[in-house]
Protein backbone atom coordinates (compact mmCIF):
# COMPACT_ATOMS: atom_id res chain seq x y z
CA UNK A 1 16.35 -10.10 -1.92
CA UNK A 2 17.13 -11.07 1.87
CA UNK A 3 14.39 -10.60 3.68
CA UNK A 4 16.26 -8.31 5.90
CA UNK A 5 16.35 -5.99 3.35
CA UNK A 6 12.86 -5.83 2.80
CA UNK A 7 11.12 -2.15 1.94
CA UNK A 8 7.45 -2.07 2.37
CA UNK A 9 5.18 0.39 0.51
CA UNK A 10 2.38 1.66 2.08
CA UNK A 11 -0.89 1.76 0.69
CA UNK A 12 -3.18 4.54 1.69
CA UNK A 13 -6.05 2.58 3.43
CA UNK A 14 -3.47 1.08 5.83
CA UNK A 15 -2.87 4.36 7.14
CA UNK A 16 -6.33 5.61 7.05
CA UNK A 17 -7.82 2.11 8.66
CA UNK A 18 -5.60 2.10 11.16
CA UNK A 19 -6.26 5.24 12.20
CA UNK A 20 -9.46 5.77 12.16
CA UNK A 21 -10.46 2.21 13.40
CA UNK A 22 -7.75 0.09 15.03
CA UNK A 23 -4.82 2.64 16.18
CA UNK A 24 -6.12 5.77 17.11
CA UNK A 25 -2.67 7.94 18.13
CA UNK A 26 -4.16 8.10 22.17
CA UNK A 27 -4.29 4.52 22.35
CA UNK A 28 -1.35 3.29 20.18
CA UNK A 29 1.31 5.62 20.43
CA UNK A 30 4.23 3.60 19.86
CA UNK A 31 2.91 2.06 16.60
CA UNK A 32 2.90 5.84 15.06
CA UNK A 33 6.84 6.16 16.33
CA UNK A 34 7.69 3.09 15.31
CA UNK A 35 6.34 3.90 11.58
CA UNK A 36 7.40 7.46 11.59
CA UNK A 37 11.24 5.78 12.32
CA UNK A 38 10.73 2.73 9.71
CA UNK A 39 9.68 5.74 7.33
CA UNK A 40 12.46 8.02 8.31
CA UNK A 41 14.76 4.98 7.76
CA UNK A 42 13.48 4.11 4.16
CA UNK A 43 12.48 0.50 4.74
CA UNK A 44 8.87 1.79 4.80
CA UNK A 45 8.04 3.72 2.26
CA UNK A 46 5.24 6.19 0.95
CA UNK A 47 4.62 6.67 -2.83
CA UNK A 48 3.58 10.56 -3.41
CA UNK A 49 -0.20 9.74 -4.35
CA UNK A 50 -0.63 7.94 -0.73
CA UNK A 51 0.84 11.20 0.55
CA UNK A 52 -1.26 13.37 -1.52
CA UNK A 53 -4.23 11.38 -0.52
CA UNK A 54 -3.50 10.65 3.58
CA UNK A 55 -2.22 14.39 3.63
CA UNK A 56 -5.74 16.01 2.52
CA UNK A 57 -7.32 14.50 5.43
CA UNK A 58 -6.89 17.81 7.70
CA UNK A 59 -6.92 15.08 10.57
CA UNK A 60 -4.38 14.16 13.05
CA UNK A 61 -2.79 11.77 10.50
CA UNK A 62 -2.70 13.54 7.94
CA UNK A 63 -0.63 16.01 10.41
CA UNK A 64 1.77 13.22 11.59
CA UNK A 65 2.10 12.36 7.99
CA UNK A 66 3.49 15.71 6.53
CA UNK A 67 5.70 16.01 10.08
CA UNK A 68 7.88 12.76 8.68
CA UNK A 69 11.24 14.04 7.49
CA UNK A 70 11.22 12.07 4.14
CA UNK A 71 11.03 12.28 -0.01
CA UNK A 72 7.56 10.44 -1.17
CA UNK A 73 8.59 7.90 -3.70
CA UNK A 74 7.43 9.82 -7.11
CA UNK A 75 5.15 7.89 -9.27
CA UNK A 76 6.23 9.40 -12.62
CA UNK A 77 9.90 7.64 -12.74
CA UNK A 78 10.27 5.96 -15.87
CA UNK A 79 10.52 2.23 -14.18
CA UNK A 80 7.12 2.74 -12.14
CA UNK A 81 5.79 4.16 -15.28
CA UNK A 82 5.99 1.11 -17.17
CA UNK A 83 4.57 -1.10 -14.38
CA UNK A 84 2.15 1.25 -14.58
CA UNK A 85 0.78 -0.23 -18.28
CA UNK A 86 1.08 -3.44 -17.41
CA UNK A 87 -0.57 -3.38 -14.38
CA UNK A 88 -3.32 -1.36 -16.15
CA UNK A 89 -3.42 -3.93 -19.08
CA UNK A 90 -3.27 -6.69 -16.53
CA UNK A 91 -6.78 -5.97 -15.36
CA UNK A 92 -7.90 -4.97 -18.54
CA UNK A 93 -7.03 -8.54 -19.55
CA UNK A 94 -8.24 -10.08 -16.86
CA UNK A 95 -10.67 -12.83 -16.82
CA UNK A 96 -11.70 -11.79 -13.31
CA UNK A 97 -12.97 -7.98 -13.96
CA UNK A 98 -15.84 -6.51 -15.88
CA UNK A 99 -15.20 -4.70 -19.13
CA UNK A 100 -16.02 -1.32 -17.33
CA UNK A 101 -14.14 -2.54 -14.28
CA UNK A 102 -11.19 0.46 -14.25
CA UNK A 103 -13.62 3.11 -14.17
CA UNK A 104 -16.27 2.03 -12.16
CA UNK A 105 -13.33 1.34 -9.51
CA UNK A 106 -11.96 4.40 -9.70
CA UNK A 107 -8.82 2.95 -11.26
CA UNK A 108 -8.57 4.66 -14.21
CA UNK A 109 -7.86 8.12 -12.79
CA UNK A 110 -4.47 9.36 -12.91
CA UNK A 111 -4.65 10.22 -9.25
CA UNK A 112 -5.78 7.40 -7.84
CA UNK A 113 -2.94 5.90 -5.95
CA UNK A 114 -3.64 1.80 -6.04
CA UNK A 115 -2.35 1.28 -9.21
CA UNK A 116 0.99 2.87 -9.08
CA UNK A 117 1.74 1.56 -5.31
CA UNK A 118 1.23 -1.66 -7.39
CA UNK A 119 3.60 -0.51 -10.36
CA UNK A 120 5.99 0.80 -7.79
CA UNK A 121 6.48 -2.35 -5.96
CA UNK A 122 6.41 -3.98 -9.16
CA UNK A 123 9.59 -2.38 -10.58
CA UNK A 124 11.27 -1.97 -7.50
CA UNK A 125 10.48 -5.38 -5.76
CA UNK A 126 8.92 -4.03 -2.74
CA UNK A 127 5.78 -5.22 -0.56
CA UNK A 128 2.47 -3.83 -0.82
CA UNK A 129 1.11 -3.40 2.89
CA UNK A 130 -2.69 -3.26 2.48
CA UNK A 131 -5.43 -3.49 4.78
CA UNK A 132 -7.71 -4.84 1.53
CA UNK A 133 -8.58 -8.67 1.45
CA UNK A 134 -8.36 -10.71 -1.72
CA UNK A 135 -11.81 -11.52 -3.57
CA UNK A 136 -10.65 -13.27 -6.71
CA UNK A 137 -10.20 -16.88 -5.26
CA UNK A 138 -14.24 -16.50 -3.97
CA UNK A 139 -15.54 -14.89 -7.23
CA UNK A 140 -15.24 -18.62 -9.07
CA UNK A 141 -16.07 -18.07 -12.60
CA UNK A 142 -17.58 -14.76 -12.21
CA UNK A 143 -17.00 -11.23 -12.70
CA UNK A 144 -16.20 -7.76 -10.42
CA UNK A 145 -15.82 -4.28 -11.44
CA UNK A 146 -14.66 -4.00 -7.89
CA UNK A 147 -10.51 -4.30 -8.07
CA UNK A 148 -8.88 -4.86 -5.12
CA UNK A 149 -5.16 -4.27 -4.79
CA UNK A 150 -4.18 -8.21 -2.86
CA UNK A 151 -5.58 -9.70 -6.44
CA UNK A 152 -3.55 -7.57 -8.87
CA UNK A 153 -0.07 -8.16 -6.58
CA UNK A 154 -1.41 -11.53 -7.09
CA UNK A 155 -1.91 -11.73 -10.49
CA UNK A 156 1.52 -9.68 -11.46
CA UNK A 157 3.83 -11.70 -8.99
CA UNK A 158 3.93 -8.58 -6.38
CA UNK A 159 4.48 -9.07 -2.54
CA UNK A 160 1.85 -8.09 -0.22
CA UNK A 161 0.89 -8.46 3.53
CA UNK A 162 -1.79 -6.77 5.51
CA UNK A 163 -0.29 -4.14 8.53
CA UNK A 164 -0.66 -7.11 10.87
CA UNK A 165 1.84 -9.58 9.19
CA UNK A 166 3.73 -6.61 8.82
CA UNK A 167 4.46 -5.78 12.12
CA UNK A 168 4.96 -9.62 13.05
CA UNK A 169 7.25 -10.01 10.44
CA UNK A 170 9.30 -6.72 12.07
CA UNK A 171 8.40 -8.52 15.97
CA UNK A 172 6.33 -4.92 16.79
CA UNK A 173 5.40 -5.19 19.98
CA UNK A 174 3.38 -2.07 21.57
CA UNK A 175 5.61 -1.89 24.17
CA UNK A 176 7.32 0.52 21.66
CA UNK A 177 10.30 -1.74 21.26
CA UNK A 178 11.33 -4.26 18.21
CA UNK A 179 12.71 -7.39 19.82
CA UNK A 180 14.52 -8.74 16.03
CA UNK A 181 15.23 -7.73 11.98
């Protein structure tokens, strides 16, 4: 894929984290229209459980989120659907987790959205934007039950960046303006 033609897929803490701790809308305005366009365009893109989750917030975000005009990618197509297994036999397979490790992390519920945004990038070749940090590479030879979403893209070949790299890689500046891509 050229990387022009990139799509990234949100993951729900990037919206949450950003708004409640780095980009509040009264201080960083144009980063909310710039995403709101990006969304609107399809290059970023929102997988129905993120929506579901950033959308119960009955905050300002989760009212700029249901104002986008767009269709939430839906996590029951049959291609994300059988990204879905693997990435759930991935970690159950894993060295790296604790035998209880799905459940304790919430990961084993239907609803909770980290393992399909992983499927869905997986079968549609997309990039995971995450505001999560990878722990694998520190936790040597031992074990979490905590999974976090940088270490699965990792282990299953999926593209990720954190919002930061994100918005360098589209040259966001907060004048409100994209200077390239």
């Amino acid at each position: 894929m050229d990387a022009k033609d990139k799509k990234f897929l949100l993951d729900t803490n990037t919206l949450i984290e950003s708004y409640r701790r780095f980009y509040s809308f009264s201080i960083a305005q144009p980063l909310w229209v710039f995403l709101r366009s990006e969304v609107e365009a399809g290059r970023v893109l929102m997988l129905d459980v993120v929506f579901d989750e950033v959308i119960k917030g009955n905050d300002k975000l989760s009212e700029w989120t249901g104002s986008i005009d767009f269709k939430p990618i839906d996590r029951r197509s049959n291609d994300i659907l059988g990204r879905y297994a693997e990435v759930m036999n991935h970690i159950q397979n894993s060295p790296h987790y604790h035998d209880n490790a799905l459940n304790r992390s919430g990961w084993a519920s239907v609803g909770h959205a980290d393992p399909w945004i992983v499927a869905t990038a997986k079968a549609r070749n997309h990039v995971v934007v995450t505001m999560e940090a990878p722990s694998i590479p520190a936790l040597g030879n031992n074990q979490t039950s905590k999974i976090k979403v940088p270490d699965v893209c990792n282990g299953l070949g999926v593209g990720w960046m954190n919002l930061f790299e994100t918005l360098e890689y589209y040259q966001f500046s907060f004048s409100g303006s994209k200077t390239g891509r």
